[in-house]
N, C-alpha and C. Protein backbone atom coordinates (compact mmCIF):
# COMPACT_ATOMS: atom_id res chain seq x y z
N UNK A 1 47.74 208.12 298.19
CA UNK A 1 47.01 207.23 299.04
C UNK A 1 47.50 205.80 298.80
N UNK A 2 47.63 204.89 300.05
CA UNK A 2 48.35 203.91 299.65
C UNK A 2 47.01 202.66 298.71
N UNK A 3 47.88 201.81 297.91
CA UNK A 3 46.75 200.83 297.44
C UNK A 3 47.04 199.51 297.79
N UNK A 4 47.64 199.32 298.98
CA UNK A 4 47.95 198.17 299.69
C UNK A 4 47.02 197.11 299.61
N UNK A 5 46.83 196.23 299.54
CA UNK A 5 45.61 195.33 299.88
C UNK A 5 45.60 194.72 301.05
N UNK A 6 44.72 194.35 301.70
CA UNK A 6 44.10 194.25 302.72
C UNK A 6 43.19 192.90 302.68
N UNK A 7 43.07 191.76 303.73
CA UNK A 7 42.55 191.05 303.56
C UNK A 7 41.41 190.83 304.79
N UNK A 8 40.28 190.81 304.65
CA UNK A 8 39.06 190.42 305.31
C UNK A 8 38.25 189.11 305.41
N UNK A 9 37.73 188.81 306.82
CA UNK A 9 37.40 187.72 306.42
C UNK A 9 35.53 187.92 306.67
N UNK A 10 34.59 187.80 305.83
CA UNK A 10 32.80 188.46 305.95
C UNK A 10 32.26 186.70 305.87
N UNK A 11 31.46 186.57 306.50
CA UNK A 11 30.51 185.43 306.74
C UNK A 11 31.46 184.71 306.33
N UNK A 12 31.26 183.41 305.23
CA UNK A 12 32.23 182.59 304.96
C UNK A 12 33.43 182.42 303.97
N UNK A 13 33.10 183.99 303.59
CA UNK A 13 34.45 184.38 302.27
C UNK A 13 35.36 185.26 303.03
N UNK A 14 36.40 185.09 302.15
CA UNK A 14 37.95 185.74 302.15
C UNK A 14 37.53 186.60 301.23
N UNK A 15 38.27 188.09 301.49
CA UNK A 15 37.85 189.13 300.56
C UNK A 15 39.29 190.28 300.39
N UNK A 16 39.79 190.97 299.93
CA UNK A 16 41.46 191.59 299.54
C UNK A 16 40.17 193.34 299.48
N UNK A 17 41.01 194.05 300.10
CA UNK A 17 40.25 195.22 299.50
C UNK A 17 41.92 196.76 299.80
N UNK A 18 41.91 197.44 298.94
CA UNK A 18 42.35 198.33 299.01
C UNK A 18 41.63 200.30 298.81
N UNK A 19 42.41 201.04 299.23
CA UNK A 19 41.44 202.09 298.91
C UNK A 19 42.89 203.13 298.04
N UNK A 20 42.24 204.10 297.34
CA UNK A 20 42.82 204.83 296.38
C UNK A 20 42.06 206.13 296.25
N UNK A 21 42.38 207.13 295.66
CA UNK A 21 41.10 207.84 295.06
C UNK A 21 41.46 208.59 293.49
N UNK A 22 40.50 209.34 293.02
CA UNK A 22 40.83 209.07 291.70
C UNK A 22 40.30 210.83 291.87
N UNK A 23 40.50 211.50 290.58
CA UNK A 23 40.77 212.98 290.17
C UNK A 23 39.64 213.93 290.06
N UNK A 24 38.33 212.45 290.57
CA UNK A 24 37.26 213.44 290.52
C UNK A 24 36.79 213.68 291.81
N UNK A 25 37.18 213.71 293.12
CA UNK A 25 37.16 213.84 294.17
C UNK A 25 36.30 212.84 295.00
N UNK A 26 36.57 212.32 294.24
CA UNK A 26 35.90 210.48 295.82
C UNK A 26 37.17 209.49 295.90
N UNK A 27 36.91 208.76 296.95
CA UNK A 27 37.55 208.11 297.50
C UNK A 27 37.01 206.61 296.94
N UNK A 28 37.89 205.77 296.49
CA UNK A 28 37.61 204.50 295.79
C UNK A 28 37.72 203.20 296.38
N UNK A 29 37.18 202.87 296.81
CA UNK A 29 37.20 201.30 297.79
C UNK A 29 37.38 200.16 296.80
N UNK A 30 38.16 199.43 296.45
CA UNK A 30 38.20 197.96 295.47
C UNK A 30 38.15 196.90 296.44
N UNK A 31 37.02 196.35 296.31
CA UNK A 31 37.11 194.90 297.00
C UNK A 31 36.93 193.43 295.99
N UNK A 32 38.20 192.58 296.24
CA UNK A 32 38.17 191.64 295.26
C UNK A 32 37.53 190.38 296.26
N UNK A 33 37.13 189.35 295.81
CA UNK A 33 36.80 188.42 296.35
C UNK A 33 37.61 187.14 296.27
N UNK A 34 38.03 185.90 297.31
CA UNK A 34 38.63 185.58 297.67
C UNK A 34 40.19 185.79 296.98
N UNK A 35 40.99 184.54 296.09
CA UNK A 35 42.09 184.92 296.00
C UNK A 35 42.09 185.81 294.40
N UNK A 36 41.27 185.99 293.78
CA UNK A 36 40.62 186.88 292.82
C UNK A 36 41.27 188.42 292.44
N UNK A 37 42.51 188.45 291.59
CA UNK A 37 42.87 189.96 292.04
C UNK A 37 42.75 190.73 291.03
N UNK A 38 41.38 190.19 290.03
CA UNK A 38 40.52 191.31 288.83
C UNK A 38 39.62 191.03 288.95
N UNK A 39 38.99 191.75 288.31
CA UNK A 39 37.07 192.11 288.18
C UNK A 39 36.67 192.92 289.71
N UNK A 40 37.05 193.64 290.71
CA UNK A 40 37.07 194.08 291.43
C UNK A 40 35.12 194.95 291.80
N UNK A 41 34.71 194.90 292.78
CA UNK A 41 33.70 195.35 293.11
C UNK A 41 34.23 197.16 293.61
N UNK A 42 34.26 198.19 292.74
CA UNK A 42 34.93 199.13 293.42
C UNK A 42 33.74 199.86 293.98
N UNK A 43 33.76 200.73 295.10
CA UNK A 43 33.19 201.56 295.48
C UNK A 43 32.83 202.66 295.67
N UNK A 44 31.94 203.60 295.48
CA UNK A 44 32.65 205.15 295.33
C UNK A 44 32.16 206.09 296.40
N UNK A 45 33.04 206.63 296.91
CA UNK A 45 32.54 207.23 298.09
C UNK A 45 32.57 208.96 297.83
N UNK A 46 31.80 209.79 298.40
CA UNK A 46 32.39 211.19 297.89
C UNK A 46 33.67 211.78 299.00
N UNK A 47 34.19 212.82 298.51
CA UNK A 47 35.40 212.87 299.65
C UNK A 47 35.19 214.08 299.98
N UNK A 48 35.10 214.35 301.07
CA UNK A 48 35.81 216.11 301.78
C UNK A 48 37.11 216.52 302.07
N UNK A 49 38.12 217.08 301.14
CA UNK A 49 39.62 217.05 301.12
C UNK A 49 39.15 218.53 302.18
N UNK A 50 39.80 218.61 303.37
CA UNK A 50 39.81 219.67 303.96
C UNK A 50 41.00 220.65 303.58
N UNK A 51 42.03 220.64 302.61
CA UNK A 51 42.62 221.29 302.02
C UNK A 51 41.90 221.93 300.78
N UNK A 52 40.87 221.49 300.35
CA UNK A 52 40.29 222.63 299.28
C UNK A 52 38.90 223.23 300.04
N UNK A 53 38.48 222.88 301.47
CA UNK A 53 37.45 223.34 301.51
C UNK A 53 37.68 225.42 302.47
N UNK A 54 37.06 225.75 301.13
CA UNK A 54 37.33 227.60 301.56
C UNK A 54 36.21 228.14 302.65
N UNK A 55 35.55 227.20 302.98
CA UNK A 55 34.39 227.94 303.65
C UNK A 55 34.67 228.15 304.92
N UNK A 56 33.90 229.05 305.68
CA UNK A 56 33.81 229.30 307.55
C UNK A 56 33.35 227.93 307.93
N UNK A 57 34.70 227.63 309.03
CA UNK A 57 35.36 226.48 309.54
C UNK A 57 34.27 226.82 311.10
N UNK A 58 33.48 225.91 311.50
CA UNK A 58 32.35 225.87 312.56
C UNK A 58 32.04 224.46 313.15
N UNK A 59 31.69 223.94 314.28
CA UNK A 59 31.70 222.80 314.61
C UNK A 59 30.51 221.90 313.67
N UNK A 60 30.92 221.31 313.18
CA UNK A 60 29.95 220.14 312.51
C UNK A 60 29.75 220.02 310.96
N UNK A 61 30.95 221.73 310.45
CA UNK A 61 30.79 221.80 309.01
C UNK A 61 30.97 221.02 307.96
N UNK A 62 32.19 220.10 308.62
CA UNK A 62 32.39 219.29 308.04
C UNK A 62 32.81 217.75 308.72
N UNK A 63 32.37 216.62 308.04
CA UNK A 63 32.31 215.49 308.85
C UNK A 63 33.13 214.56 307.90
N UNK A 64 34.27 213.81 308.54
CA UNK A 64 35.16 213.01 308.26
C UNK A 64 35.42 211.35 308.70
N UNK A 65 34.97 210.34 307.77
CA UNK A 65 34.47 209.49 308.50
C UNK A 65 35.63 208.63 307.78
N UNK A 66 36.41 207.81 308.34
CA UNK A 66 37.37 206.79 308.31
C UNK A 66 36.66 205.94 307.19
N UNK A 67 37.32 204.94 306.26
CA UNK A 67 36.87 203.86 306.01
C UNK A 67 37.82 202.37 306.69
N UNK A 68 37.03 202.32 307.73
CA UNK A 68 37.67 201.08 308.73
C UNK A 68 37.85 199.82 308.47
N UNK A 69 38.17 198.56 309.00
CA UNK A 69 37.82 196.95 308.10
C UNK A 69 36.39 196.87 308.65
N UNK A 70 35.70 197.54 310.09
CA UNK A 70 34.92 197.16 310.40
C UNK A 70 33.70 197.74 309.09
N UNK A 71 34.15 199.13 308.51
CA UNK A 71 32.88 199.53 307.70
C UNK A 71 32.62 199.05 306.15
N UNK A 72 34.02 197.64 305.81
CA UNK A 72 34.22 197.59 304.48
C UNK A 72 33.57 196.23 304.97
N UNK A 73 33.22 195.63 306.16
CA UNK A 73 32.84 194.24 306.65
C UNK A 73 31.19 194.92 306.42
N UNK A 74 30.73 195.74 306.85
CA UNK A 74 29.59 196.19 306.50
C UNK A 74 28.93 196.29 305.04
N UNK A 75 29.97 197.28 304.05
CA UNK A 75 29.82 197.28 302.63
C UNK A 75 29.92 195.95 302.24
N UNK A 76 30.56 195.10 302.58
CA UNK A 76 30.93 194.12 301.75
C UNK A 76 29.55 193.13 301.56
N UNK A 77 28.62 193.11 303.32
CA UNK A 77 27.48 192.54 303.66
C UNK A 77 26.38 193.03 302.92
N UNK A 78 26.20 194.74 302.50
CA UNK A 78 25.49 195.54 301.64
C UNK A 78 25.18 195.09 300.24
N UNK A 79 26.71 194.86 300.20
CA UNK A 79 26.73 194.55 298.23
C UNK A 79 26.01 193.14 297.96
N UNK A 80 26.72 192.18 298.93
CA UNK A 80 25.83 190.80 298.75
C UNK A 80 24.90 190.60 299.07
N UNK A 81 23.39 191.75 299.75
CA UNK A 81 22.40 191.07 299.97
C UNK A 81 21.56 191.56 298.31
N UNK A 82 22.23 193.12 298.29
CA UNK A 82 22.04 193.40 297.04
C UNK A 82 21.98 193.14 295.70
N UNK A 83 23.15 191.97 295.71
CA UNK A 83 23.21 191.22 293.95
C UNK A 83 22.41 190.02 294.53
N UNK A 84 22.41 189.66 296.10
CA UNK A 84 21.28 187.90 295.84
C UNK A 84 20.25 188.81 295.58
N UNK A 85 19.32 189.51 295.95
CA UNK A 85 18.33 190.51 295.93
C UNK A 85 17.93 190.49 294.27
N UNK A 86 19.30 190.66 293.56
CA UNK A 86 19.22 190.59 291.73
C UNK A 86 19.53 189.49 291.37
N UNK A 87 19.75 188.48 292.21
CA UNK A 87 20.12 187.03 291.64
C UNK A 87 21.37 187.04 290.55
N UNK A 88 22.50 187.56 291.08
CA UNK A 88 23.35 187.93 290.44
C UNK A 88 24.77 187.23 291.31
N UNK A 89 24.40 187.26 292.44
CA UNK A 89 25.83 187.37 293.28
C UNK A 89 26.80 186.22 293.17
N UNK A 90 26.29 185.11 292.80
CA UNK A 90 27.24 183.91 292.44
C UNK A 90 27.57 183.91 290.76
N UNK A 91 27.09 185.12 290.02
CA UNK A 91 27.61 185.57 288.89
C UNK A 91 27.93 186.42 288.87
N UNK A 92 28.82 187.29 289.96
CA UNK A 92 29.49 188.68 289.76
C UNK A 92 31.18 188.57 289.56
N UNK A 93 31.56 187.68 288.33
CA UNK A 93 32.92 187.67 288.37
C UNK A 93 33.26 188.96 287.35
N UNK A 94 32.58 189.90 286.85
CA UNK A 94 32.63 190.88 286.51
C UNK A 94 33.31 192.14 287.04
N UNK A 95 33.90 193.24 286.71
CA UNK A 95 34.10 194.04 287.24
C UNK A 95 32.49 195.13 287.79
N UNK A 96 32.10 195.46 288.97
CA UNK A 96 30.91 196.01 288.96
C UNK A 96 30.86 197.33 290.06
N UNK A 97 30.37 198.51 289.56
CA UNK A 97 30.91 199.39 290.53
C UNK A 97 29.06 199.97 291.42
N UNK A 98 29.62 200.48 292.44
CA UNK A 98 29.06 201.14 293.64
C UNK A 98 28.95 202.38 294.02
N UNK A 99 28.06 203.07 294.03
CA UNK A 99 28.51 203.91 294.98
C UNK A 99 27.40 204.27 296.57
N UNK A 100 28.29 205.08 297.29
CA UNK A 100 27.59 205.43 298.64
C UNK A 100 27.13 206.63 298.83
N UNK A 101 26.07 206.82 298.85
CA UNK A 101 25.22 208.17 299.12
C UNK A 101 25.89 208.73 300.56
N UNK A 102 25.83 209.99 300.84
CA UNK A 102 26.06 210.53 302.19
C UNK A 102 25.25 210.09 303.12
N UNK A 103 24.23 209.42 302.94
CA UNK A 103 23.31 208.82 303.59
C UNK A 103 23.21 207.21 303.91
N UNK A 104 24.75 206.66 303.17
CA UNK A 104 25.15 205.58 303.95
C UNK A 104 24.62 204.72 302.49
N UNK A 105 23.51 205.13 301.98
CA UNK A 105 22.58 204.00 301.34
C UNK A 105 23.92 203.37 299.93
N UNK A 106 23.84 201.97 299.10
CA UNK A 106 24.51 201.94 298.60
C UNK A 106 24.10 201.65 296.89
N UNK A 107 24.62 202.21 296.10
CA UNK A 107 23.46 201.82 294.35
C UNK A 107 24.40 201.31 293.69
N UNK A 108 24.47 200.58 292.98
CA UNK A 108 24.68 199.30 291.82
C UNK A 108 24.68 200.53 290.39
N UNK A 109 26.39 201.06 290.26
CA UNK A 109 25.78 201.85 289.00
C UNK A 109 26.51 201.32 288.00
């Protein structure tokens, strides 16, 4: 998977994000903030590799959803209402990870 970076622009920040995935089967979103290229906000998404899935193949079994700039412009809006929410967000030069429920919702783990 490529780990290109990618640059976004969300309310009034510049943001670099690339995606990767790692050996435990999710898909990893890193979004750094402006020209910032450590402490990364990564994200964790779960993945459906349709090459390991063995089951009866039926309309709707399985659902495959892109990660677009438009849905990392979304996450990106998620994470920051979430750390002002913890009074954290103008102190997140930390590395701090995420993940996304199948249900879209996003947790601070």
């Amino acid at each position: 998977m490529k780990k290109k970076l990618r640059k976004i622009h969300v309310g009034v920040e510049d943001f670099h994000w690339a995606i990767s995935n790692d050996k435990e089967g999710y898909v990893m979103l890193r979004i750094y903030r402006g020209k910032q290229k450590n402490h990364p906000w990564i994200v964790r998404f779960n993945c459906q590799d349709p090459w390991l899935y063995f089951g009866e193949w039926s309309p709707g079994t399985v659902a495959f959803t892109p990660i677009t700039p438009g849905k990392v412009s979304d996450i990106i809006e998620k994470i920051q209402i979430l750390l002002e929410q913890r009074g954290i967000y103008k102190l997140s030069t930390s590395e701090m990870n995420f993940h996304i429920s199948k249900e879209e919702e996003l947790f601070l783990i």
